[in-house]
C-alpha atoms as a PDB file:
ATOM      1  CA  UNK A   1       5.017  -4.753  -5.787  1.00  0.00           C
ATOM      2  CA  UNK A   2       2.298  -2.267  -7.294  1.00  0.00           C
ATOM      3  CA  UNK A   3       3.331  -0.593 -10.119  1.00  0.00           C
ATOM      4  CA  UNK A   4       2.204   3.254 -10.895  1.00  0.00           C
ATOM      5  CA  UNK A   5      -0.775   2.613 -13.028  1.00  0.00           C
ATOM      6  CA  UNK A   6      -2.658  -0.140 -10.007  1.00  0.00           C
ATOM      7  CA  UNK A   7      -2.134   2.777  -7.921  1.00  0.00           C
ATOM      8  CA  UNK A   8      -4.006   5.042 -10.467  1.00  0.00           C
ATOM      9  CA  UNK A   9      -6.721   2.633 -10.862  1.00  0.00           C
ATOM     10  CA  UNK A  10      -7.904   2.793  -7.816  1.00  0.00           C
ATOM     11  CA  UNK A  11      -9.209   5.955  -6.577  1.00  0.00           C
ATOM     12  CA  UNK A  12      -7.672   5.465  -2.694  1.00  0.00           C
ATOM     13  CA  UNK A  13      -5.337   2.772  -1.284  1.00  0.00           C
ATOM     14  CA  UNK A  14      -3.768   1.774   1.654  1.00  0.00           C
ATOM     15  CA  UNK A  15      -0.741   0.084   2.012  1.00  0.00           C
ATOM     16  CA  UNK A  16       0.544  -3.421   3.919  1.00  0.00           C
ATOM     17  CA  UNK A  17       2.330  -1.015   6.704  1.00  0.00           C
ATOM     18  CA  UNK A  18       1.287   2.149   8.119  1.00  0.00           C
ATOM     19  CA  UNK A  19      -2.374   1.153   7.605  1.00  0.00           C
ATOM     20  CA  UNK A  20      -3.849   3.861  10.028  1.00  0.00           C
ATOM     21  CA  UNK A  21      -1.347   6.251   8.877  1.00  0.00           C
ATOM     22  CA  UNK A  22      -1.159   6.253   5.535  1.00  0.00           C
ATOM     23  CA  UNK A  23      -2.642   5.670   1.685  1.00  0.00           C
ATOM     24  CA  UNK A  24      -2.875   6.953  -1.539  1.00  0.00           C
ATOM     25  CA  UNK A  25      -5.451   8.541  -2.880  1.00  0.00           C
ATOM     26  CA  UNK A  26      -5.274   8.875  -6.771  1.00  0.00           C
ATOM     27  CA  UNK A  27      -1.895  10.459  -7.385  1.00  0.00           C
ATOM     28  CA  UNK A  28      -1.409  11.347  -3.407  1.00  0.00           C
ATOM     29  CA  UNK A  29       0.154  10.222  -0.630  1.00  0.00           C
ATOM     30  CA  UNK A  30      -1.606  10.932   2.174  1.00  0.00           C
ATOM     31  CA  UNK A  31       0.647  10.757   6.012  1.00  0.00           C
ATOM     32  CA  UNK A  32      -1.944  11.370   8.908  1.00  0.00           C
ATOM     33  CA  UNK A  33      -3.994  13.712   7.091  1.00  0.00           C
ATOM     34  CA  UNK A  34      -1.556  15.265   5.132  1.00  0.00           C
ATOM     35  CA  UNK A  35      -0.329  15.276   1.149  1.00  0.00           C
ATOM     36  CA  UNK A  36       2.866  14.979   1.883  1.00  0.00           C
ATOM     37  CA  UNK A  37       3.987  13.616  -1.905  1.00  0.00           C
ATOM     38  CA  UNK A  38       3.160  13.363  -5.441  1.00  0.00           C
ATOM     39  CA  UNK A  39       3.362   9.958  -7.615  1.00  0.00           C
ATOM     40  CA  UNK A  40       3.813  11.288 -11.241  1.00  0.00           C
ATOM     41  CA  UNK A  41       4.872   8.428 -13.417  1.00  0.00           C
ATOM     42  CA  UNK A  42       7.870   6.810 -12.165  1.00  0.00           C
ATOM     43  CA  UNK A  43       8.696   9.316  -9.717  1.00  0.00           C
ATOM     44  CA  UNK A  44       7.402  10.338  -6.297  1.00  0.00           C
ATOM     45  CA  UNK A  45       7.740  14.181  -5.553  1.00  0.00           C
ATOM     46  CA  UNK A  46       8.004  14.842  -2.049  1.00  0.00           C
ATOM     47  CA  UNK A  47       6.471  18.268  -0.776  1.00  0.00           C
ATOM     48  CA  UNK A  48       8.569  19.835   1.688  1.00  0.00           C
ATOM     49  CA  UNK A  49      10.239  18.821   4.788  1.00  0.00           C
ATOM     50  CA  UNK A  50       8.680  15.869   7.246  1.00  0.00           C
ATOM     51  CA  UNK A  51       9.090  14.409  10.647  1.00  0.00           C
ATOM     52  CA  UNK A  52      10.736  11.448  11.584  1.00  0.00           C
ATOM     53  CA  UNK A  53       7.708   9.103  10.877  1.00  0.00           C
ATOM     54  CA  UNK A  54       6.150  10.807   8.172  1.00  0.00           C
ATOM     55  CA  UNK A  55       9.769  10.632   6.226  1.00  0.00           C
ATOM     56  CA  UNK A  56       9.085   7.098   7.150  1.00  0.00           C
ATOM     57  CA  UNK A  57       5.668   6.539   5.009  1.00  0.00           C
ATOM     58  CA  UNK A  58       7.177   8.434   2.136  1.00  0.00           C
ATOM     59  CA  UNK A  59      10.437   6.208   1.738  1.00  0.00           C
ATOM     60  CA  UNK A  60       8.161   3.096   2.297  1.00  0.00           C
ATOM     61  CA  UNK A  61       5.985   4.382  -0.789  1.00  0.00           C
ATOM     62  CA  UNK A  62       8.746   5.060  -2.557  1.00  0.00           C
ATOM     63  CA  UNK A  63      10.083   1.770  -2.266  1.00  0.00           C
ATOM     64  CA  UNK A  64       6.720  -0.198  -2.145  1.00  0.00           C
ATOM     65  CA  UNK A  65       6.334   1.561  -5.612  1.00  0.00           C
ATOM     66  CA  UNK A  66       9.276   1.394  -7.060  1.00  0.00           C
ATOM     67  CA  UNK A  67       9.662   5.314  -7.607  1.00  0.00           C
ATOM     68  CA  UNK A  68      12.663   7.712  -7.387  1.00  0.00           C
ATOM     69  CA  UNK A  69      12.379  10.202  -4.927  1.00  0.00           C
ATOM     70  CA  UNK A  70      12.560  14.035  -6.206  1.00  0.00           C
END
């Protein structure tokens, strides 16, 4: 499991699942071409309303990360 400061060390990562779909990119999560979240410190703040699969990459994140979900 990656904690929050691996993710800020590098500048854009993608994940085990979702590969095509997804990554982070600094402090971003990125679904499809989209920021669809925030990771800020042990949190992950979630931008508005998604579909069914991008509410998918965000909970995965969350999880991969360890972060609450605000």
């Amino acid at each position: 499991m990656l904690g929050h400061a691996d993710v800020k060390r590098e500048h854009m990562k993608k994940l085990n699942r979702y590969k095509e779909n997804l990554r982070i990119d600094g402090d971003r999560v990125i679904s499809y071409s989209t920021h669809v979240a925030t990771i800020n410190s042990n949190t992950l703040r979630i931008l508005g309303y998604w579909s069914k699969t991008t509410t998918k990459h965000v909970n995965y994140v969350a999880a991969e990360l360890d972060l609450k979900k605000v």
